[in-house]
N, C-alpha and C. Protein backbone atom coordinates (compact mmCIF):
# COMPACT_ATOMS: atom_id res chain seq x y z
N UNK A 1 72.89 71.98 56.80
CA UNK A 1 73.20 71.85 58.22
C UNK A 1 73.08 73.20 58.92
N UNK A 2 73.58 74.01 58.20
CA UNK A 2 73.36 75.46 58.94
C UNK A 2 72.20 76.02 59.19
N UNK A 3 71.50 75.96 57.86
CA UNK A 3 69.80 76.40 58.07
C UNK A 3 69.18 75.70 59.07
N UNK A 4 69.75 74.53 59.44
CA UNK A 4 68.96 73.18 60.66
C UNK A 4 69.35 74.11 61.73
N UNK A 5 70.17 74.50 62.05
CA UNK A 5 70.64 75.03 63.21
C UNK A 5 69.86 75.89 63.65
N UNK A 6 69.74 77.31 62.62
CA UNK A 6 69.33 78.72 62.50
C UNK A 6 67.66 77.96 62.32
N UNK A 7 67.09 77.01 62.37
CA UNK A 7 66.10 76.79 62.09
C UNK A 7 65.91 76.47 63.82
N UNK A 8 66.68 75.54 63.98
CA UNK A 8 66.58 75.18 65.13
C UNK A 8 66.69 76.15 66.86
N UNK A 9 67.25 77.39 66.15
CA UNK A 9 67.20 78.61 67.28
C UNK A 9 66.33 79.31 67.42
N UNK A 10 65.42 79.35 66.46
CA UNK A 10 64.48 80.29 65.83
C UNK A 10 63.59 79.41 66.89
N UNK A 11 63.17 78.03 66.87
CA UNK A 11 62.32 77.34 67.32
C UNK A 11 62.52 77.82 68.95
N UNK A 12 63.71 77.95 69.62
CA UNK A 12 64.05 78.23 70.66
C UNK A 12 63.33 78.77 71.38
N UNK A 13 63.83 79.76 70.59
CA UNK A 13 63.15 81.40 71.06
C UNK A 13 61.50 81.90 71.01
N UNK A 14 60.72 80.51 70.55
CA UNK A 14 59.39 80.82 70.55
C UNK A 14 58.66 81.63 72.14
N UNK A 15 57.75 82.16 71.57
CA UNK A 15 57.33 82.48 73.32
C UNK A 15 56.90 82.33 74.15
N UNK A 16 56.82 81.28 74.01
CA UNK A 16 56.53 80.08 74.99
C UNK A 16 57.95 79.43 75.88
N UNK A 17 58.68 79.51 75.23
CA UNK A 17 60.01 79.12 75.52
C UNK A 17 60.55 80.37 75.99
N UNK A 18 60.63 81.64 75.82
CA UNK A 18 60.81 82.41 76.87
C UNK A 18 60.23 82.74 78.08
N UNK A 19 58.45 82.64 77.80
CA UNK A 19 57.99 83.20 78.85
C UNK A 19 58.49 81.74 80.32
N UNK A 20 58.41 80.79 79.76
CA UNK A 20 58.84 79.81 80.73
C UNK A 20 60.25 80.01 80.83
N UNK A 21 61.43 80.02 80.29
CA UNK A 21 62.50 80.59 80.87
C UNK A 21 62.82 81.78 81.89
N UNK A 22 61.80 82.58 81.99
CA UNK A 22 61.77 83.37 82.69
C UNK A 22 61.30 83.21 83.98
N UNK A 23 60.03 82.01 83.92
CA UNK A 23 59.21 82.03 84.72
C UNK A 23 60.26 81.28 86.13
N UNK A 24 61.25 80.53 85.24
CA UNK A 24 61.95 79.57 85.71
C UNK A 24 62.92 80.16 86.59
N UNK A 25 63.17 81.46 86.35
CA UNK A 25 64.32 82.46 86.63
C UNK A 25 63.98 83.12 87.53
N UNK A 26 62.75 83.56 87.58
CA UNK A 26 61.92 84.20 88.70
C UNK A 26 61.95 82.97 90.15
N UNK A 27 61.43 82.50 89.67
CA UNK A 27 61.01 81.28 90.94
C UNK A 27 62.40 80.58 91.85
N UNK A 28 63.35 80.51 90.70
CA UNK A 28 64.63 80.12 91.07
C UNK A 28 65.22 81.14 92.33
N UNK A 29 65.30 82.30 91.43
CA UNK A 29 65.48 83.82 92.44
C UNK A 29 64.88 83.58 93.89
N UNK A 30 63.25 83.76 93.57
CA UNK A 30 62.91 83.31 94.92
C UNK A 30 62.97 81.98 95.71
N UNK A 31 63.53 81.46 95.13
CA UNK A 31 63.41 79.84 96.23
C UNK A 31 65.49 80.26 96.31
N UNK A 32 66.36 80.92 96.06
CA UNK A 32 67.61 81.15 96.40
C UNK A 32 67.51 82.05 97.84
N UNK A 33 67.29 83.25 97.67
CA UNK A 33 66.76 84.32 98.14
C UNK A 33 65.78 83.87 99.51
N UNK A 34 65.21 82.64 99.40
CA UNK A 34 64.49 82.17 100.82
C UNK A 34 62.99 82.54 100.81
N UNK A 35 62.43 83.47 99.71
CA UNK A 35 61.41 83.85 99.88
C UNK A 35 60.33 83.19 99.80
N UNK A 36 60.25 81.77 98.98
CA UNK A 36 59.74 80.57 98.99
C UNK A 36 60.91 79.43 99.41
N UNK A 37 59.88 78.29 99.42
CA UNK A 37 60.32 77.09 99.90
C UNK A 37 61.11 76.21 99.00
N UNK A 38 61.98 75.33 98.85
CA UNK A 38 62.17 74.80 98.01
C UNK A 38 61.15 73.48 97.61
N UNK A 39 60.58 73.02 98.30
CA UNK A 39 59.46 72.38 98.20
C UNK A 39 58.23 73.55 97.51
N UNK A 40 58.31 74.25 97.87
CA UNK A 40 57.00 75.20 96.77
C UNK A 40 57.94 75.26 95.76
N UNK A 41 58.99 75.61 95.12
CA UNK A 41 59.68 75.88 94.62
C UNK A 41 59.47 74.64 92.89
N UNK A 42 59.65 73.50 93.56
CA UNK A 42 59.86 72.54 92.68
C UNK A 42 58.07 72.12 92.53
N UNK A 43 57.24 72.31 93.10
CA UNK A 43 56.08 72.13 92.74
C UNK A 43 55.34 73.29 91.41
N UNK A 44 56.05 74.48 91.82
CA UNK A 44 55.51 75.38 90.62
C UNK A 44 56.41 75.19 89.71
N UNK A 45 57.58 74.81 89.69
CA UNK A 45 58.14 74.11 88.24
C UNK A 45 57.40 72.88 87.85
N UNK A 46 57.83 72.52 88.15
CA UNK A 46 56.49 71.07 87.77
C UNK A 46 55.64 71.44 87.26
N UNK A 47 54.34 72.31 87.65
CA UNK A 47 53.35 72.84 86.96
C UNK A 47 53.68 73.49 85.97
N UNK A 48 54.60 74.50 86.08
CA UNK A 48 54.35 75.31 84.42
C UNK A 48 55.17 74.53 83.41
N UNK A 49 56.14 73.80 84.16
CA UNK A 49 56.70 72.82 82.74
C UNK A 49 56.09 71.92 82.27
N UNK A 50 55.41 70.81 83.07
CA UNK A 50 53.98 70.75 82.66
C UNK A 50 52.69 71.30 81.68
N UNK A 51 52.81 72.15 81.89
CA UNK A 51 51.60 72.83 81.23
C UNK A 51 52.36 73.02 80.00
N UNK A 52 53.69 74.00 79.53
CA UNK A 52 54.09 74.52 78.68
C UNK A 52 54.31 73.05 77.82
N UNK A 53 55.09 72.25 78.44
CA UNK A 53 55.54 71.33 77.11
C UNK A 53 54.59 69.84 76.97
N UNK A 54 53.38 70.26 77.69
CA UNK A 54 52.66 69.33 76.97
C UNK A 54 51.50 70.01 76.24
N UNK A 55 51.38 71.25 76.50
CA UNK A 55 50.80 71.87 75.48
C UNK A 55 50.19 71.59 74.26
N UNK A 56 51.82 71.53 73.58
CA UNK A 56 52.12 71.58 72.11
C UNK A 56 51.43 70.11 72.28
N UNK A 57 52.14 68.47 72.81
CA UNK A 57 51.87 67.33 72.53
C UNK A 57 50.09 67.39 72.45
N UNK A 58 49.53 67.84 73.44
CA UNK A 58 47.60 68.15 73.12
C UNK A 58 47.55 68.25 72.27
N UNK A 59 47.73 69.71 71.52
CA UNK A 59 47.30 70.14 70.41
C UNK A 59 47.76 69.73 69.35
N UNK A 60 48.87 68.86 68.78
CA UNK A 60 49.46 68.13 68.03
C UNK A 60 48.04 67.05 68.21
N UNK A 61 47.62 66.00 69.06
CA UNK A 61 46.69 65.15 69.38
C UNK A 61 44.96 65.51 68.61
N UNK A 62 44.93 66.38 69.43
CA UNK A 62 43.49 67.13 68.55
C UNK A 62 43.86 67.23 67.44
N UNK A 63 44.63 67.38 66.62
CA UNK A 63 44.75 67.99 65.15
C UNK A 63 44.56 66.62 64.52
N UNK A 64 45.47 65.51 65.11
CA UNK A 64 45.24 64.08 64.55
C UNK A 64 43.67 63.49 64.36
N UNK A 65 43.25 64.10 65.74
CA UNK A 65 42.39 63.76 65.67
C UNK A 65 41.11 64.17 64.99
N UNK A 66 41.20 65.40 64.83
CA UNK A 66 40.12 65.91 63.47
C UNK A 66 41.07 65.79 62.27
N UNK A 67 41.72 65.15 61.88
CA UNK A 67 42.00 64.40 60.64
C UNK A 67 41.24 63.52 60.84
N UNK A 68 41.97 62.14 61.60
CA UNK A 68 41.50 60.88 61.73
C UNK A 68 39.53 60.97 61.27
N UNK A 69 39.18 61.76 62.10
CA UNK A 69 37.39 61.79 61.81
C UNK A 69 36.66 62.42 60.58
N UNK A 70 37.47 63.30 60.17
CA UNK A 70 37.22 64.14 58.44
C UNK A 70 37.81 62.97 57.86
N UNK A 71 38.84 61.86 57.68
CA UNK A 71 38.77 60.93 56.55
C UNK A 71 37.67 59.51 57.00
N UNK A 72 37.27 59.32 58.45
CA UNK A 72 36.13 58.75 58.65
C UNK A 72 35.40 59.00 57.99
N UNK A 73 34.63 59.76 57.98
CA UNK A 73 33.50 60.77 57.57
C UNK A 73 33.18 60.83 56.11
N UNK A 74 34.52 60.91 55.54
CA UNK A 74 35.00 60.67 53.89
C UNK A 74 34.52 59.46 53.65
N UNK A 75 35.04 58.59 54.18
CA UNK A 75 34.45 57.17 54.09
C UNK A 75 33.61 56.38 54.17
C-alpha cells in the first residue's frame, strides 16, 4: 500500500503535470488580477487541459494500434 502511494506521487509530479499546473496558476493570476477575461480565461484552460490529458490517451491508442497490425501481419 505504501509503495502504491509513493508510486502514485511520483506519477504526479511527471512534467507534464507540472508544467500544466503551472500553466494553470499563471492564467488563474491573470484572469484574478483582470488582465484577461474570464471568458479567455476558461477557454485557454480548456485547451491546454485538453491537449495535456489527452495526450497520453493518443499515444496509449497508437501503441494499440501498432500492436493490433504487427500481430495482423503475423497472421
Amino acid at each position: 500500500m505504501k509503495e502504491k502511494l509513493i508510486s502514485s506521487i511520483i506519477n504526479l509530479f511527471k512534467v507534464k503535470s507540472i508544467i500544466t499546473l503551472l500553466t494553470f496558476g499563471a492564467f488563474f493570476y491573470l484572469s484574478i488580477t483582470e488582465k484577461i477575461g474570464s471568458d479567455n480565461f476558461m477557454l485557454i484552460m480548456g485547451m491546454i487541459a485538453t491537449y495535456f490529458f489527452n495526450k497520453d490517451n493518443s499515444d496509449k491508442t497508437k501503441t494499440e494500434a501498432v500492436e493490433v497490425i504487427k500481430n495482423e501481419q503475423d497472421n
